[in-house]
Protein backbone atom coordinates (compact mmCIF):
# COMPACT_ATOMS: atom_id res chain seq x y z
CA UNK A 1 96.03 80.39 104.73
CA UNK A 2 98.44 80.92 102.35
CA UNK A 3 98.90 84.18 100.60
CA UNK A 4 100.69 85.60 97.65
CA UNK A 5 101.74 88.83 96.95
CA UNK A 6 102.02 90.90 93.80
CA UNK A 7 104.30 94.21 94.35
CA UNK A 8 105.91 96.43 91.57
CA UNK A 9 107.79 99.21 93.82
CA UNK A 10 109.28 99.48 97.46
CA UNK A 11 106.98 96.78 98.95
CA UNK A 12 106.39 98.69 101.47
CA UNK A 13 102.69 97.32 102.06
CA UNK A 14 104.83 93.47 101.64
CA UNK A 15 106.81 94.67 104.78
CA UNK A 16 103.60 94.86 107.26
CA UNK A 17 102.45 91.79 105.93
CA UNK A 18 105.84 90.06 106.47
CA UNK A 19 106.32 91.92 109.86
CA UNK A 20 102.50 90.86 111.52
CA UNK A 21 101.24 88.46 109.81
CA UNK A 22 103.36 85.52 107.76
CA UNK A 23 104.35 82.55 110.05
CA UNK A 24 101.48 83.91 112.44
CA UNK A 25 98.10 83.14 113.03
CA UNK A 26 97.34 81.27 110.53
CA UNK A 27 99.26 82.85 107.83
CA UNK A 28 102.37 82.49 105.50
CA UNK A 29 103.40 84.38 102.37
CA UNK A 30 104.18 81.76 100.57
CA UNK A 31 105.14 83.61 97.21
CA UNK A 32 105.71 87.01 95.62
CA UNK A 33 105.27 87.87 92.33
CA UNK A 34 106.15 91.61 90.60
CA UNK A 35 106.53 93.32 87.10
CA UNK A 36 109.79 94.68 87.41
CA UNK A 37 112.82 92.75 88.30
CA UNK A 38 114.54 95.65 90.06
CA UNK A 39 111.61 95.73 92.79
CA UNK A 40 112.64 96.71 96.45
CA UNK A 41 109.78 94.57 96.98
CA UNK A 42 111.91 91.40 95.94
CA UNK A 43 114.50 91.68 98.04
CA UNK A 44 112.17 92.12 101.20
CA UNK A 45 111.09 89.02 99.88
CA UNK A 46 114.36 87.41 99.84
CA UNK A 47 115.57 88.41 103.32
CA UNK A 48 112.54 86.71 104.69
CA UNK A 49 112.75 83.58 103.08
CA UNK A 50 110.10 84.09 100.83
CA UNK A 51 110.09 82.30 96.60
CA UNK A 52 109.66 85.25 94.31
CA UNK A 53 109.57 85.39 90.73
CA UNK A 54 109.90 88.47 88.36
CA UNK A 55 106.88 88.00 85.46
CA UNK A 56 108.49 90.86 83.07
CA UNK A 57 105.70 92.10 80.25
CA UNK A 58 108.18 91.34 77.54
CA UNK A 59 108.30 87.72 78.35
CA UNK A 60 104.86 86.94 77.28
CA UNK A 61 102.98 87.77 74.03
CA UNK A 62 99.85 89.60 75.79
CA UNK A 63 99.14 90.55 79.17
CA UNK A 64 96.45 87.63 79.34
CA UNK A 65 98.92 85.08 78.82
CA UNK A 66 101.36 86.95 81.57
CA UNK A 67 98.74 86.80 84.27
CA UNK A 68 97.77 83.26 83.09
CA UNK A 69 100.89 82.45 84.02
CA UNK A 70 101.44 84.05 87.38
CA UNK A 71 98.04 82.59 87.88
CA UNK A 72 99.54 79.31 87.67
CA UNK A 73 102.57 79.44 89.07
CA UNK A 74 100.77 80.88 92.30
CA UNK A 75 97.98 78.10 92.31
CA UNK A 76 101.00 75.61 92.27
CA UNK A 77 102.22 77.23 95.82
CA UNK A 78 98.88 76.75 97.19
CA UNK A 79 97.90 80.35 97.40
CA UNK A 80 94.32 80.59 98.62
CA UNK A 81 94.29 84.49 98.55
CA UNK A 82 95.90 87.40 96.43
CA UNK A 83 97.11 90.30 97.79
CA UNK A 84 97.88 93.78 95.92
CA UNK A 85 100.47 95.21 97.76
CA UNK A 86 101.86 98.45 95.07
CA UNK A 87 100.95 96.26 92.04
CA UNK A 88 100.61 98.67 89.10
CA UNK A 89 98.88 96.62 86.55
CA UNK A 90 95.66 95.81 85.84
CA UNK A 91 94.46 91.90 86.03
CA UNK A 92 93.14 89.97 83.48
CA UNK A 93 89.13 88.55 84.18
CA UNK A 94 91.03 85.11 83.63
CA UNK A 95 93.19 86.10 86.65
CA UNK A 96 90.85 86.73 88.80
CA UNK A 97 88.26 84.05 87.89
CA UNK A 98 91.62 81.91 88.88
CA UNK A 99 91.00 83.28 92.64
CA UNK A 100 87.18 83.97 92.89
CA UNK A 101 86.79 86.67 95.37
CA UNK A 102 90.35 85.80 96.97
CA UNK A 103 92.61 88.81 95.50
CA UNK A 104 92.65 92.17 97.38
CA UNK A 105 93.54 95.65 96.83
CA UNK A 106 94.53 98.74 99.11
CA UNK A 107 94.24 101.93 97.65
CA UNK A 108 94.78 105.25 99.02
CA UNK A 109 91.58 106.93 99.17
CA UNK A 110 87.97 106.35 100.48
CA UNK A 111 86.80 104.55 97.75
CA UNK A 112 84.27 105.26 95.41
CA UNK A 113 85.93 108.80 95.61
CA UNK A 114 89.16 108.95 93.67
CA UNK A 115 89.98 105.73 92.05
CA UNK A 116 92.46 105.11 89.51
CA UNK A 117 95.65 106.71 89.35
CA UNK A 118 97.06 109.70 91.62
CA UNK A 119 94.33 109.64 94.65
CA UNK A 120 95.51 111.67 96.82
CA UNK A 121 96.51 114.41 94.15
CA UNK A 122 92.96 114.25 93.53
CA UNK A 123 91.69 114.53 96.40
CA UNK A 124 93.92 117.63 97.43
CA UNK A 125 92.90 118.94 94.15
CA UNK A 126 89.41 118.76 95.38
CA UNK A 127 89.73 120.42 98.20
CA UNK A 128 88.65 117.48 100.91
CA UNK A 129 88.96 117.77 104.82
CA UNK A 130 89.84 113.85 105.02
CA UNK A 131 91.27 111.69 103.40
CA UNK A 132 92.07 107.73 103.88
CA UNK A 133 92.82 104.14 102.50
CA UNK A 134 90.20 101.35 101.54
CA UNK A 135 90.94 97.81 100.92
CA UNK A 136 88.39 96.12 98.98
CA UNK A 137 87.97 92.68 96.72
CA UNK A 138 89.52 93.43 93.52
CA UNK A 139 86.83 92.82 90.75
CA UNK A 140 87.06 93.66 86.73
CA UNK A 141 86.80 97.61 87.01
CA UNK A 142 89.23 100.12 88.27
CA UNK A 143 89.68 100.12 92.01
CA UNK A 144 85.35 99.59 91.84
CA UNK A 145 85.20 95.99 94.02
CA UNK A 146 83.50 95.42 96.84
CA UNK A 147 84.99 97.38 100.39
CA UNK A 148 85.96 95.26 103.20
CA UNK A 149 87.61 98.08 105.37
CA UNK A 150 88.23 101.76 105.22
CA UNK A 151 89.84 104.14 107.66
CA UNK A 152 89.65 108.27 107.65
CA UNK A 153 92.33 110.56 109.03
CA UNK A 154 92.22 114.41 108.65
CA UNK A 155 94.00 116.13 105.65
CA UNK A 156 96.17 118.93 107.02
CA UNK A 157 95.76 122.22 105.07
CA UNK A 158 98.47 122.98 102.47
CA UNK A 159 99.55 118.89 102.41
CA UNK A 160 101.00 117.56 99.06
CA UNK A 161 100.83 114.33 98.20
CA UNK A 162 103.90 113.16 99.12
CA UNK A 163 103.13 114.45 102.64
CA UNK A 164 100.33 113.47 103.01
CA UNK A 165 100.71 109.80 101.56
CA UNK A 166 103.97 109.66 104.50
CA UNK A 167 100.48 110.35 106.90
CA UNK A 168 98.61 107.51 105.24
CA UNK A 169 101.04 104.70 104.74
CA UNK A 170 100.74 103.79 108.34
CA UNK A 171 96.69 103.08 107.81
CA UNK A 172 97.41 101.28 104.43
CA UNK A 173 99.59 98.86 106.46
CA UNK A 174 97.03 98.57 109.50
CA UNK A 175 94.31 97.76 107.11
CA UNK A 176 95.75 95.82 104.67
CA UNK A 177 96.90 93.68 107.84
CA UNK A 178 93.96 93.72 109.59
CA UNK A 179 92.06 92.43 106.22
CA UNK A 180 94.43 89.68 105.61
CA UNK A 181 94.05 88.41 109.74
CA UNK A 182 90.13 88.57 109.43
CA UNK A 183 90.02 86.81 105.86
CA UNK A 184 92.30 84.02 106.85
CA UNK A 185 89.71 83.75 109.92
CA UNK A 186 86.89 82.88 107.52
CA UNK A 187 85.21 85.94 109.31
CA UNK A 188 84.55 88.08 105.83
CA UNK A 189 82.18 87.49 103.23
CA UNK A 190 80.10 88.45 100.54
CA UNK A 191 76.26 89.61 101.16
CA UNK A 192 74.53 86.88 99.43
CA UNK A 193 71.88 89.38 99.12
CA UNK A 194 74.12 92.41 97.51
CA UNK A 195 77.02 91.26 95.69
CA UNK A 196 78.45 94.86 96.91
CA UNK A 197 78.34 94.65 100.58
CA UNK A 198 81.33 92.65 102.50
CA UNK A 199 80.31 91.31 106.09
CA UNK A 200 82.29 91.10 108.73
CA UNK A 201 81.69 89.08 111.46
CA UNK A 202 84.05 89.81 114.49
């Protein structure tokens, strides 16, 4: 399967893929898209041999015509699946009806609890015990698609959130792996039944 990646920061979540899965089991990154042309993220992409391509907003007239064109330049790679790895912009419905159920998300919370922006500032605001990461199929809402994987870990009193995101990047990169291995398996779909329920079947 081959996957493309949209990153805006460190590229951090680009690194495990790189590291476990591209050139492996079935998988290769075979492009990398971000926002901002000063992105960590592109460079990781450079040392591993990977085409990237910077998609600045003040290229393009409207951010339809931006993600149009990522859209396309993606499809003409071959990219069968999307993957969100620190992407900080919201897609386009044309986007994503470009790669029906095939682009991904990880976001740092246990999802439908703190979407959006600043999750885990929300969630110490709220006082919670856990905490945790969900990756899910990215539909037209805020961080509202269907969940194909979560993971929990406990919250340690008095954490901020830049502690306590250091505690959860490790499970963001173990899930957003593990998703991208079991989807390139052909081993996760959609409940025909309940357009909100993701089967696995391991």
């Amino acid at each position: 399967m081959s996957v493309g990646v949209l990153a805006s920061g460190a590229g951090t979540n680009l690194q495990a893929l790189i590291d476990h899965v591209h050139g492996g089991g079935g998988v290769r990154i075979a492009a990398v898209a971000s926002d901002r042309a000063g992105a960590p993220a592109l460079e990781r992409a450079a040392r591993a041999g990977i085409e990237s391509r910077v998609f600045a907003a003040t290229e393009f007239d409207s951010r339809a015509q931006r993600d149009a064109a990522i859209a396309a330049w993606l499809q003409e790679r071959g990219v069968e699946l999307v993957v969100l790895a620190g992407y900080m912009q919201l897609l386009t419905d044309g986007f994503l009806e470009a790669f029906p159920d095939r682009v991904i998300n990880i976001h740092p919370a246990l999802l439908p609890a703190f979407p959006g922006l600043g999750a885990i500032q929300q969630a110490i605001d709220h006082g919670v015990k856990v905490f945790g990461a969900s990756v899910f199929f990215v539909d037209g809402g805020v961080d509202s698609g269907p969940l194909i994987l979560q993971r929990a870990i406990e919250l340690p009193a008095g954490s901020d959130a830049e502690s306590a995101h250091d505690l959860l990047r490790p499970v963001e990169h173990e899930l957003l792996v593990e998703a991208v291995r079991l989807i390139a398996a052909g081993t996760v779909r959609i409940d025909p039944h309940n357009s909100r329920r993701v089967v696995i079947s391991r």
